[in-house]
Each structure stands twice: as structure tokens, then as C-alpha cells.
PDB file of N, CA and C in Angstrom:
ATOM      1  N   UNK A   1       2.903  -4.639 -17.276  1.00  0.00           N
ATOM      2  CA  UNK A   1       3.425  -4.297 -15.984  1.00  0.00           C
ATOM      3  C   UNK A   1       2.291  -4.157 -14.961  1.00  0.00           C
ATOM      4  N   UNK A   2       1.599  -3.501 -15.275  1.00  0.00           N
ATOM      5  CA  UNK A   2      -0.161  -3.711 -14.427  1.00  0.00           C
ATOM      6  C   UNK A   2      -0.402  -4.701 -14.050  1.00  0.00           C
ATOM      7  N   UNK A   3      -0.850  -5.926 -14.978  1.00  0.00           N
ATOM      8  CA  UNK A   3      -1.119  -6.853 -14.644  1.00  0.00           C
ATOM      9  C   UNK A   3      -0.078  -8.165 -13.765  1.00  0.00           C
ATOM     10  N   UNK A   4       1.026  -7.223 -13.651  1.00  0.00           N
ATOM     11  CA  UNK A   4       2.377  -8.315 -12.742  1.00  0.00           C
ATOM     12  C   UNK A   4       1.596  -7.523 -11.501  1.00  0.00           C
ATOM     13  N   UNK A   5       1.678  -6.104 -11.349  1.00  0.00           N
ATOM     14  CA  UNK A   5       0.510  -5.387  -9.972  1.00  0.00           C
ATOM     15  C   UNK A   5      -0.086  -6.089  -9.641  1.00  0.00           C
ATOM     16  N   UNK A   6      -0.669  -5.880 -10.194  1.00  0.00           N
ATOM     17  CA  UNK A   6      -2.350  -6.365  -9.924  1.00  0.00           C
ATOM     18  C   UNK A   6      -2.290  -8.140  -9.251  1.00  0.00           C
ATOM     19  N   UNK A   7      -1.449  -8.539 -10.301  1.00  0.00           N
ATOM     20  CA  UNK A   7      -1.593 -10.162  -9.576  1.00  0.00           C
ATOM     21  C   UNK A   7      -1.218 -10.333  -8.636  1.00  0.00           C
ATOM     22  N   UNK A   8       0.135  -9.077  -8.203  1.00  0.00           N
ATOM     23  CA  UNK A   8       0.440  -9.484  -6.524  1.00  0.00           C
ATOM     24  C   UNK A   8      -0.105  -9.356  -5.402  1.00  0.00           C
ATOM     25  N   UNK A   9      -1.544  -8.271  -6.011  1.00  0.00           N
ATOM     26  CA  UNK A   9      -2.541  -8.339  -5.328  1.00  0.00           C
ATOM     27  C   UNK A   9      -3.433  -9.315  -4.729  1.00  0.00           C
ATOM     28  N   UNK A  10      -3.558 -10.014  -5.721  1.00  0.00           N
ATOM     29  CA  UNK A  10      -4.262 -11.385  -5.760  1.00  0.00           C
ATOM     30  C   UNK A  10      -3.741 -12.380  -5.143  1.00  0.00           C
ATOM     31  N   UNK A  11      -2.052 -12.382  -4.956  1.00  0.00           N
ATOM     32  CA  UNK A  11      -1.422 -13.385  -4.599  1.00  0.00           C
ATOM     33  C   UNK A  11      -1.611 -13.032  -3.334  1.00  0.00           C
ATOM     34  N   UNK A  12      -1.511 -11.462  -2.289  1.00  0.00           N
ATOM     35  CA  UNK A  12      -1.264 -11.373  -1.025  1.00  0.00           C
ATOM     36  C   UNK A  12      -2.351 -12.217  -0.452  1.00  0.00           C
ATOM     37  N   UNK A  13      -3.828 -11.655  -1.550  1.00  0.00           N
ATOM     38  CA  UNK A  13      -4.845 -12.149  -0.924  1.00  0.00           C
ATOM     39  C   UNK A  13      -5.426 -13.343  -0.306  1.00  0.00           C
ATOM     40  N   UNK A  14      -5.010 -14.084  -1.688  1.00  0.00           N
ATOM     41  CA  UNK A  14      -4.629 -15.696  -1.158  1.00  0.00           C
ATOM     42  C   UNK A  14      -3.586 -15.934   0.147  1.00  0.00           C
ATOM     43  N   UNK A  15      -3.113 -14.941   0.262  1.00  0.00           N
ATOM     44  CA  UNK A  15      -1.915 -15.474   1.556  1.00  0.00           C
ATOM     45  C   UNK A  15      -2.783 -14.957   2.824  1.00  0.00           C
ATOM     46  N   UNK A  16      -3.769 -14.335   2.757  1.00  0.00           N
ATOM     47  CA  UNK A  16      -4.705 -14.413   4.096  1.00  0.00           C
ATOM     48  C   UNK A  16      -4.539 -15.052   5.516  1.00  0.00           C
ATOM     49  N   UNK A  17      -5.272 -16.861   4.959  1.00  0.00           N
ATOM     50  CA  UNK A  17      -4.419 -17.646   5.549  1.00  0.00           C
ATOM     51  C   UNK A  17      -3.325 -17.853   6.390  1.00  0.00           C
ATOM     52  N   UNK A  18      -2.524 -17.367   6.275  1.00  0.00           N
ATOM     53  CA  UNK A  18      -0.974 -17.474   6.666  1.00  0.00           C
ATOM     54  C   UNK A  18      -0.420 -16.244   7.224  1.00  0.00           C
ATOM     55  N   UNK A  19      -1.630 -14.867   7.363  1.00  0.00           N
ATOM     56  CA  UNK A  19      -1.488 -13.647   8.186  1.00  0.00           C
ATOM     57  C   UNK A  19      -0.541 -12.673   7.844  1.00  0.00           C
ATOM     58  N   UNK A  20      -0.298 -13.230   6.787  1.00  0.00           N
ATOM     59  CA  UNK A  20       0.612 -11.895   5.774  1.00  0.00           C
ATOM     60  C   UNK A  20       0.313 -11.370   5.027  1.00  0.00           C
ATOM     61  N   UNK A  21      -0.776 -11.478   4.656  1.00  0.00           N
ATOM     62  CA  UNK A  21      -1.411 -10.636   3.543  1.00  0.00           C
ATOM     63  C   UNK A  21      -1.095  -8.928   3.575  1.00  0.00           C
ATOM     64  N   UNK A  22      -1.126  -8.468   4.917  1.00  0.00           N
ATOM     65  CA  UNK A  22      -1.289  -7.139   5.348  1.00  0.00           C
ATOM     66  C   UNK A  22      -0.086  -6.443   4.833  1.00  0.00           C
ATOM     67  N   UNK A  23       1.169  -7.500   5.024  1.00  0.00           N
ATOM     68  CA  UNK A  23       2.789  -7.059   5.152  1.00  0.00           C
ATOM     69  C   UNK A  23       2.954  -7.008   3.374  1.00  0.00           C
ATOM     70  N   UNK A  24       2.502  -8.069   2.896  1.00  0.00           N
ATOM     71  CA  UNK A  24       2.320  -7.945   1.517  1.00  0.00           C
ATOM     72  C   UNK A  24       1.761  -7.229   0.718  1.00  0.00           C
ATOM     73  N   UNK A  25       0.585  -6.663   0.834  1.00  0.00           N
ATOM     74  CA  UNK A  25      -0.528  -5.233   0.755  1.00  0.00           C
ATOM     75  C   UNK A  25       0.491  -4.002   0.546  1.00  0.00           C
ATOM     76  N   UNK A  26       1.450  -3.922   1.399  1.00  0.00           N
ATOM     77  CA  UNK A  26       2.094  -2.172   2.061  1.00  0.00           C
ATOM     78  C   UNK A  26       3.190  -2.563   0.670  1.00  0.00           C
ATOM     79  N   UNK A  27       4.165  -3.635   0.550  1.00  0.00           N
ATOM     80  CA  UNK A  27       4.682  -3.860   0.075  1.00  0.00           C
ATOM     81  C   UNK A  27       4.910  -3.691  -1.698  1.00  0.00           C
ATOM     82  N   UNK A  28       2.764  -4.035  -1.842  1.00  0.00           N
ATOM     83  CA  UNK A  28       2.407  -3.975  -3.275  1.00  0.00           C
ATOM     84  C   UNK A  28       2.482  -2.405  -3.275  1.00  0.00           C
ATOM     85  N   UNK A  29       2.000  -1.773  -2.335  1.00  0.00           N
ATOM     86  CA  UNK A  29       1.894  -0.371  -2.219  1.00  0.00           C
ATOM     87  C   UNK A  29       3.029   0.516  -2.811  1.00  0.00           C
ATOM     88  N   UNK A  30       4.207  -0.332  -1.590  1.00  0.00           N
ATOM     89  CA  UNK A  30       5.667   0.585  -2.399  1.00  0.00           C
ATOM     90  C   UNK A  30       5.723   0.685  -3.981  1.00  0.00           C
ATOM     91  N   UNK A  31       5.753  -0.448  -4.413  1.00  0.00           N
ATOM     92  CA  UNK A  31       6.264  -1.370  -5.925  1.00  0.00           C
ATOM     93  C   UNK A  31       4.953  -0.112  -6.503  1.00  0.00           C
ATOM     94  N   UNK A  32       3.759  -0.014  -6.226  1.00  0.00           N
ATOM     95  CA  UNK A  32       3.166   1.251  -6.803  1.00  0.00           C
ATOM     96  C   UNK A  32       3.416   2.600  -6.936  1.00  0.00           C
ATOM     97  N   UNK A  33       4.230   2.584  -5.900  1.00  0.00           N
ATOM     98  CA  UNK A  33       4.491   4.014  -5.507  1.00  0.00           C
ATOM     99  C   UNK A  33       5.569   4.648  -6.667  1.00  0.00           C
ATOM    100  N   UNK A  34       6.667   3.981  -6.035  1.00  0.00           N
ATOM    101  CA  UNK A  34       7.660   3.304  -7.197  1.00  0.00           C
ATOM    102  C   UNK A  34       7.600   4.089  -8.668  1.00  0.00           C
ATOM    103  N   UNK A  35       6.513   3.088  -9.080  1.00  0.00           N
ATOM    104  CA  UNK A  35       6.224   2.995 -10.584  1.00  0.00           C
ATOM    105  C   UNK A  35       5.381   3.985 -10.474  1.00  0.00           C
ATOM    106  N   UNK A  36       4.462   4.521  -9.790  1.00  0.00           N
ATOM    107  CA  UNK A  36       3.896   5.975 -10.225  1.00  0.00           C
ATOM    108  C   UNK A  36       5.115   6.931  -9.789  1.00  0.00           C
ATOM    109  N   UNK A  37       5.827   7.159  -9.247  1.00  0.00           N
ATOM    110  CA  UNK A  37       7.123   8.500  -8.866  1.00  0.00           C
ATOM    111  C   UNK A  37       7.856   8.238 -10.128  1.00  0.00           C
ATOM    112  N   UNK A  38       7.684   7.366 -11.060  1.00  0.00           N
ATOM    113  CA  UNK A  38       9.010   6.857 -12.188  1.00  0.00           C
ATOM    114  C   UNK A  38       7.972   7.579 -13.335  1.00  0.00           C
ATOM    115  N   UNK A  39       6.822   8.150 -13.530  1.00  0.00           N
ATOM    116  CA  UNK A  39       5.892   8.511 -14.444  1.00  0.00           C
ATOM    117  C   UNK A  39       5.096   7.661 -15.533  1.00  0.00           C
ATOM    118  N   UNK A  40       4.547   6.144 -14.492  1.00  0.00           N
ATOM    119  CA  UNK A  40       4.566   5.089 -15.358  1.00  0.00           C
ATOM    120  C   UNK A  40       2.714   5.665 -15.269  1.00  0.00           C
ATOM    121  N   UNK A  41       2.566   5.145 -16.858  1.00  0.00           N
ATOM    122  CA  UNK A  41       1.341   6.169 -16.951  1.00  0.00           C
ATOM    123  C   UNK A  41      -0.022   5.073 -16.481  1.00  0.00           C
ATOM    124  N   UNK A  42       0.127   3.846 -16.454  1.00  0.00           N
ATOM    125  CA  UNK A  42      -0.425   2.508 -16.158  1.00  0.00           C
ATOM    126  C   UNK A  42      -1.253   2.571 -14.412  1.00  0.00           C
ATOM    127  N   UNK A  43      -0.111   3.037 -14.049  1.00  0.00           N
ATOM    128  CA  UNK A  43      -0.297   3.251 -12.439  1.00  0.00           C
ATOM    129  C   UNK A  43      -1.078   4.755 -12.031  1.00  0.00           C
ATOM    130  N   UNK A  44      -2.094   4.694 -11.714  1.00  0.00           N
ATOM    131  CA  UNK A  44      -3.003   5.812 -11.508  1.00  0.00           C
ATOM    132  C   UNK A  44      -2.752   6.074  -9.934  1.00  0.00           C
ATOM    133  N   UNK A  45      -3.183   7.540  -9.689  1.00  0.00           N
ATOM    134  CA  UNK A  45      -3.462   7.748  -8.384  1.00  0.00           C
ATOM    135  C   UNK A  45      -4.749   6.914  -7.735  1.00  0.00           C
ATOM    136  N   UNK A  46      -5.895   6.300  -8.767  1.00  0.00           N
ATOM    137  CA  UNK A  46      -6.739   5.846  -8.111  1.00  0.00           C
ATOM    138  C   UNK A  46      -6.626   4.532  -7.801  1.00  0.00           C
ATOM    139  N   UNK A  47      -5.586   3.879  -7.901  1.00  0.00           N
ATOM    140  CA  UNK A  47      -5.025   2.537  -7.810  1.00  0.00           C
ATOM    141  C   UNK A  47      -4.255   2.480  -6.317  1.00  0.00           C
ATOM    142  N   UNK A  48      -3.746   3.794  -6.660  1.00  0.00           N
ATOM    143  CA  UNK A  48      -2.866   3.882  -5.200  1.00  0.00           C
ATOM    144  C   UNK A  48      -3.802   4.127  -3.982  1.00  0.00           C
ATOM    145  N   UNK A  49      -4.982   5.091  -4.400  1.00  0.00           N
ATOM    146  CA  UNK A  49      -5.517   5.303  -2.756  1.00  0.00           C
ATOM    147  C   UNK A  49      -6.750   4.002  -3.334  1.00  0.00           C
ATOM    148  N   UNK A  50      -7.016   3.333  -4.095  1.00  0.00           N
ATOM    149  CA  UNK A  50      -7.835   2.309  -3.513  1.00  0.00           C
ATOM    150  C   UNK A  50      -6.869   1.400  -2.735  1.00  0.00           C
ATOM    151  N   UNK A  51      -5.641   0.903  -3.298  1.00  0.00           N
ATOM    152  CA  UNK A  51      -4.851   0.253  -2.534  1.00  0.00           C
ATOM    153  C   UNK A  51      -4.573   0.653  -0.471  1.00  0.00           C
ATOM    154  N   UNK A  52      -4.410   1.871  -0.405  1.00  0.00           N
ATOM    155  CA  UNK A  52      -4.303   2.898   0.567  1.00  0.00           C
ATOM    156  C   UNK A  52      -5.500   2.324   1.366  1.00  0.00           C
ATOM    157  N   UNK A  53      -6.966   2.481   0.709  1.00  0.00           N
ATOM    158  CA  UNK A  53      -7.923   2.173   1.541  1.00  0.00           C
ATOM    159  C   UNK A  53      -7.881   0.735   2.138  1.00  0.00           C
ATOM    160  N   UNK A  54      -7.542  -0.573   1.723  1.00  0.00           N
ATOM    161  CA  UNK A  54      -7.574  -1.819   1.590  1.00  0.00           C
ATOM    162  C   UNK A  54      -6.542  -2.051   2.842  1.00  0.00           C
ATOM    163  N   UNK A  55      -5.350  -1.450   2.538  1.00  0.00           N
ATOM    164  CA  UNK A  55      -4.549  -1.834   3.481  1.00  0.00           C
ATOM    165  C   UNK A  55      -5.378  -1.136   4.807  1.00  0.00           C
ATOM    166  N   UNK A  56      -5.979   0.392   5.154  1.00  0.00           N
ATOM    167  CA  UNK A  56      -6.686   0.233   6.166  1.00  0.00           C
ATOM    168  C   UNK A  56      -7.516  -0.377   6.491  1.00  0.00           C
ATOM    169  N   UNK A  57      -8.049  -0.874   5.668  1.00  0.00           N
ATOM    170  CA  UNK A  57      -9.151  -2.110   6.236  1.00  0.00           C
ATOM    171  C   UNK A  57      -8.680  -3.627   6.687  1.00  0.00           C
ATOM    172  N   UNK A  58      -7.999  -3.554   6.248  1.00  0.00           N
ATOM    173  CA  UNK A  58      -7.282  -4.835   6.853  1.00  0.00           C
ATOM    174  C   UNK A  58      -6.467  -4.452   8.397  1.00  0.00           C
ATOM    175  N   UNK A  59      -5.955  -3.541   8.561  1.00  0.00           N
ATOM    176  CA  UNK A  59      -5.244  -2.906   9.431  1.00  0.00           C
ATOM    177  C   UNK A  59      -6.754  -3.010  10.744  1.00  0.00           C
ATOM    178  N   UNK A  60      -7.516  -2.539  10.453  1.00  0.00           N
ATOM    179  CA  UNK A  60      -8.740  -2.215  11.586  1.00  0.00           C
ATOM    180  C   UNK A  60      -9.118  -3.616  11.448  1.00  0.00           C
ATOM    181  N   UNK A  61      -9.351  -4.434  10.419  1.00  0.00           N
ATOM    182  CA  UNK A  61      -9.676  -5.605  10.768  1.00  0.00           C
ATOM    183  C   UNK A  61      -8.748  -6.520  12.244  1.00  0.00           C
ATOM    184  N   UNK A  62      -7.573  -5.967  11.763  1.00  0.00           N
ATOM    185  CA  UNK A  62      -6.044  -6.950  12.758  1.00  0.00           C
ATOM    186  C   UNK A  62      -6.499  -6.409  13.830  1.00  0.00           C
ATOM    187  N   UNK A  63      -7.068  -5.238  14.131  1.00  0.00           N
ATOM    188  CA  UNK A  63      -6.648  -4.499  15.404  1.00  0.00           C
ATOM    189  C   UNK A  63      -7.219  -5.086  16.984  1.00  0.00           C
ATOM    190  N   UNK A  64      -7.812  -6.328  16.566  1.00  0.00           N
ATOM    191  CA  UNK A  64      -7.630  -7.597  17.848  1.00  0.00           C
ATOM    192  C   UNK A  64      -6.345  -8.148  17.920  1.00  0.00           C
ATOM    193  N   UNK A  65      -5.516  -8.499  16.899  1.00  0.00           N
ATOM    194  CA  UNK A  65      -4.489  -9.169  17.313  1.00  0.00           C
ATOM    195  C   UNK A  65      -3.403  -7.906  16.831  1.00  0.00           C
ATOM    196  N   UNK A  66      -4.190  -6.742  17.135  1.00  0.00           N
ATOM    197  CA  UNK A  66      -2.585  -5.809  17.695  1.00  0.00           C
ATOM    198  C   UNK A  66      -1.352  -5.919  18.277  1.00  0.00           C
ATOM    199  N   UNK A  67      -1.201  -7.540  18.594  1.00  0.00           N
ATOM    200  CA  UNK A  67       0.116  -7.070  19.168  1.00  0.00           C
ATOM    201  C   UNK A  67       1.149  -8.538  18.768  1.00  0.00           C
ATOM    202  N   UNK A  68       0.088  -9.397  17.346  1.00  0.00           N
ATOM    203  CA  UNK A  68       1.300  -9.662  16.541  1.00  0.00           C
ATOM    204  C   UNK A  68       2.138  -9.335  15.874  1.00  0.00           C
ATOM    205  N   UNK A  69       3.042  -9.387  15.806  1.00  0.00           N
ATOM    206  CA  UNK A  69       4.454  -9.107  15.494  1.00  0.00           C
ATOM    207  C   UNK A  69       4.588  -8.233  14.062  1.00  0.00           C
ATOM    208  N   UNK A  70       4.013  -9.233  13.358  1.00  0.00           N
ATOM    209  CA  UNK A  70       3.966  -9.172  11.758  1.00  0.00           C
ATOM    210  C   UNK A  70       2.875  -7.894  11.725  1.00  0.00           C
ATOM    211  N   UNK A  71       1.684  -7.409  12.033  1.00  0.00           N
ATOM    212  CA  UNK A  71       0.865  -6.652  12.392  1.00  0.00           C
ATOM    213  C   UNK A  71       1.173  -5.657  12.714  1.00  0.00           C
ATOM    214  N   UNK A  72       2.034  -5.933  13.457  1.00  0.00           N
ATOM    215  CA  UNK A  72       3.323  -4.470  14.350  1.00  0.00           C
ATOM    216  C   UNK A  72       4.051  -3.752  13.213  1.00  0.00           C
ATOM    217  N   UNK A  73       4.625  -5.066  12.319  1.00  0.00           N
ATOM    218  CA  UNK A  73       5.804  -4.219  11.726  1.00  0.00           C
ATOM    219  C   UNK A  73       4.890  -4.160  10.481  1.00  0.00           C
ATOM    220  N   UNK A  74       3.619  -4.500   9.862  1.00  0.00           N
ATOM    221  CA  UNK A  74       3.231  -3.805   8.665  1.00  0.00           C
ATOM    222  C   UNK A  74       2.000  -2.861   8.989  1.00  0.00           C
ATOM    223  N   UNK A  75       2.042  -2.271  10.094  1.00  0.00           N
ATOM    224  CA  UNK A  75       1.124  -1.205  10.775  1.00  0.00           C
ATOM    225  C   UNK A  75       2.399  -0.308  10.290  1.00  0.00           C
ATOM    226  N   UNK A  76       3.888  -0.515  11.395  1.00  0.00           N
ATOM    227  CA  UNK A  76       5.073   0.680  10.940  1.00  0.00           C
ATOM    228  C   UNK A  76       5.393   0.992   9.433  1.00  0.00           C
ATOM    229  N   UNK A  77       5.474  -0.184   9.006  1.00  0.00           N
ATOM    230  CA  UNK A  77       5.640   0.054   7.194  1.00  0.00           C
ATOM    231  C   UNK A  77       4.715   0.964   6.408  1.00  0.00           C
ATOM    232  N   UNK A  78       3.658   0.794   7.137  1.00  0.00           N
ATOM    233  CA  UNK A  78       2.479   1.156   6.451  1.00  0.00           C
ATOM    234  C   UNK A  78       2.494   2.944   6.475  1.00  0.00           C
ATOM    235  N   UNK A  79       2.596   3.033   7.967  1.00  0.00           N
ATOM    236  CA  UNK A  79       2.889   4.637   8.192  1.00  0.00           C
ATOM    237  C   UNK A  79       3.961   5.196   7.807  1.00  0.00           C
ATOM    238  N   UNK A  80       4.704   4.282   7.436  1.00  0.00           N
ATOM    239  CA  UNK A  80       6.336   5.239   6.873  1.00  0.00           C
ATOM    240  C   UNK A  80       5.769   5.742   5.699  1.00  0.00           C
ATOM    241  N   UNK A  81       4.981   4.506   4.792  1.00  0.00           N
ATOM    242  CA  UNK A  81       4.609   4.667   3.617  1.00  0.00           C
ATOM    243  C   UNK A  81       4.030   5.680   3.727  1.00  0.00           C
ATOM    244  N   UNK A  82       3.146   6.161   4.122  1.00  0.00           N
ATOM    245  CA  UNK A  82       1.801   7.692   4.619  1.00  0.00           C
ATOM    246  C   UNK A  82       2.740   8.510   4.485  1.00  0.00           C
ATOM    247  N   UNK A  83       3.368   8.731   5.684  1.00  0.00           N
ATOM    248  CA  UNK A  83       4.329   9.749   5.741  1.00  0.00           C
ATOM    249  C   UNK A  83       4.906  10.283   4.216  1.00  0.00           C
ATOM    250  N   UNK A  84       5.999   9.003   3.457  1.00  0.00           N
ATOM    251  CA  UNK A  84       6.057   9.263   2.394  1.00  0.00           C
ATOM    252  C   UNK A  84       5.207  10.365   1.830  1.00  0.00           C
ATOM    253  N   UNK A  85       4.360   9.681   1.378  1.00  0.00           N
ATOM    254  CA  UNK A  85       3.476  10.260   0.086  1.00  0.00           C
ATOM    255  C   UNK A  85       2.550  11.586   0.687  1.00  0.00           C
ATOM    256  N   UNK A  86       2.545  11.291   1.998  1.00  0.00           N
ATOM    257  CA  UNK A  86       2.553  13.377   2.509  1.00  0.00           C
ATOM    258  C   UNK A  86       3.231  13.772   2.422  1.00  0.00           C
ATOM    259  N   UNK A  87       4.938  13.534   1.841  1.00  0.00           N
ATOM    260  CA  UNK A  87       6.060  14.254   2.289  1.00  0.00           C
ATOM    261  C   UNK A  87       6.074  14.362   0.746  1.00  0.00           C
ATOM    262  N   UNK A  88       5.591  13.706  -0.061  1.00  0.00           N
ATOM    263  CA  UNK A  88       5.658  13.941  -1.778  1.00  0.00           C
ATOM    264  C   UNK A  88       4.260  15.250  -2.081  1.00  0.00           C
ATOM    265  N   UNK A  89       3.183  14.743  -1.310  1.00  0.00           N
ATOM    266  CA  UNK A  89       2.094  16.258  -1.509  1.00  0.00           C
ATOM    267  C   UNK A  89       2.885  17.169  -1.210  1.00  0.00           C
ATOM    268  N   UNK A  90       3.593  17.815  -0.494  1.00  0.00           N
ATOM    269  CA  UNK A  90       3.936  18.952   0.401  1.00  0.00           C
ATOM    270  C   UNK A  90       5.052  19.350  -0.629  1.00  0.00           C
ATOM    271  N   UNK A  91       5.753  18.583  -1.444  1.00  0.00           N
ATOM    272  CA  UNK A  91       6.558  18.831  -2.609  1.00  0.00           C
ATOM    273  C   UNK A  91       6.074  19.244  -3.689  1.00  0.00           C
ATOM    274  N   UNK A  92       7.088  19.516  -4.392  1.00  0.00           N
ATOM    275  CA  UNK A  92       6.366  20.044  -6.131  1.00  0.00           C
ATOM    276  C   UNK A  92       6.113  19.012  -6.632  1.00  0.00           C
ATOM    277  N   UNK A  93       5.628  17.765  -6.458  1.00  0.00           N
ATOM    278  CA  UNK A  93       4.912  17.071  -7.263  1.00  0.00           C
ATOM    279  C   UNK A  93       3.687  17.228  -7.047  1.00  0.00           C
ATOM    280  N   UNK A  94       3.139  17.300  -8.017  1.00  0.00           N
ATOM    281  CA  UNK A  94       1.585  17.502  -7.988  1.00  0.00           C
ATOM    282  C   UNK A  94       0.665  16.739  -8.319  1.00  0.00           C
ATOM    283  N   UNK A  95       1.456  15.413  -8.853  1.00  0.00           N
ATOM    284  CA  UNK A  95       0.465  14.302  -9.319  1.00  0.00           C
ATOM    285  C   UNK A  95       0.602  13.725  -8.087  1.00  0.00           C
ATOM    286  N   UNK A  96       0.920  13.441  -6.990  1.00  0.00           N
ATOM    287  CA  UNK A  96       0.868  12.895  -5.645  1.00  0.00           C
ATOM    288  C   UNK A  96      -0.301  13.990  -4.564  1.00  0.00           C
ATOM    289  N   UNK A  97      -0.613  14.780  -5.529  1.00  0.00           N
ATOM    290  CA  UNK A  97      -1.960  15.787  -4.574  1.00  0.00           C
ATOM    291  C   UNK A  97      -3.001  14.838  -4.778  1.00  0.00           C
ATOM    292  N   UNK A  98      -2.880  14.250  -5.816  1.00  0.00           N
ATOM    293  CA  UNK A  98      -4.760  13.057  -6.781  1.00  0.00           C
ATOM    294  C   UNK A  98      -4.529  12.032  -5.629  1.00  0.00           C
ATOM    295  N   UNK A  99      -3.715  11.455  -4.579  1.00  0.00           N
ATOM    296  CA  UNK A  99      -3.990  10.330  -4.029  1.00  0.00           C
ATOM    297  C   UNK A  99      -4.923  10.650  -2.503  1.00  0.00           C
ATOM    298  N   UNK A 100      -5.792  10.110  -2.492  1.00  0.00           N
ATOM    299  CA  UNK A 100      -6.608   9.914  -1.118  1.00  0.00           C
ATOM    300  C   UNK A 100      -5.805   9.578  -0.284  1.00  0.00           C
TER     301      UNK A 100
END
């Protein structure tokens, strides 16, 4: 199951190119999130905030073409996602305190 992760990682990356990588990134993010809230033991918190970091770097990378579309809506995705997983710290889960 990791390694289906992990490759969609690889796949967004290759989609560079084609300026979706970013929308795809937030996306791999959920499908992590997911599978770590389900107690999948594969999926670490340090997977999630390296993932976390990546998508900001790509995010500050876009932030010239701030005001494509696709950019727009996986900037919003991205922060719902945040929100999320502050709204899971602030809960009794406590394995969501380990994510950066």
C-alpha cells in the first residue's frame, strides 16, 4: 500500500509539465491522511509533514502565476487540508500532534 503512495508521488511529479503536479501533491496528501486516521501503521507522521513541506514548496514556487486557476483551487485544497489536521491536533487524537 506504501508503495501505490509513494508512486503517486512520482507520478504527480512527472506531471510537472502539464502544471498539475501541485493539485495532485494535496490530493496524495488526503489519500495519506486517510490511511494514517484509519491506523495504517505504513503511513508515518513523517511522511505526512515531509509531504506537507513539498506541497509548500511548490506552492511558493507558483506564487508568480498566482492567479492560475488550478493554483487557486490547489492553494484552497491545500488549506482546507491544514485546517483539517489542526482541527485533528486540537482533538483527542494524539498521533496527529507528530505532524509538522
Amino acid at each position: 500500500m506504501l508503495e501505490c503512495l509513494q508512486r503517486s508521488l512520482k507520478i504527480a511529479t512527472a506531471c510537472k509539465v502539464a502544471g498539475m503536479h501541485t493539485s495532485l501533491f494535496v490530493e496524495a496528501l488526503d489519500t495519506y491522511l486517510l490511511h494514517f486516521a484509519h491506523r495504517c501503521t505504513a503511513v508515518t507522521p513523517q511522511y505526512i509533514s515531509s509531504l506537507l513541506q513539498l506541497i509548500e514548496q511548490q506552492l511558493a514556487e507558483e506564487g508568480d502565476a498566482a492567479g492560475k486557476e488550478a493554483t487557486l483551487k490547489a492553494r484552497a485544497h491545500f488549506e482546507a487540508t491544514k485546517a483539517y489536521i489542526a482541527s485533528k491536533k486540537l482533538g483527542d487524537d494524539t498521533r496527529f500532534a507528530e505532524i509538522e
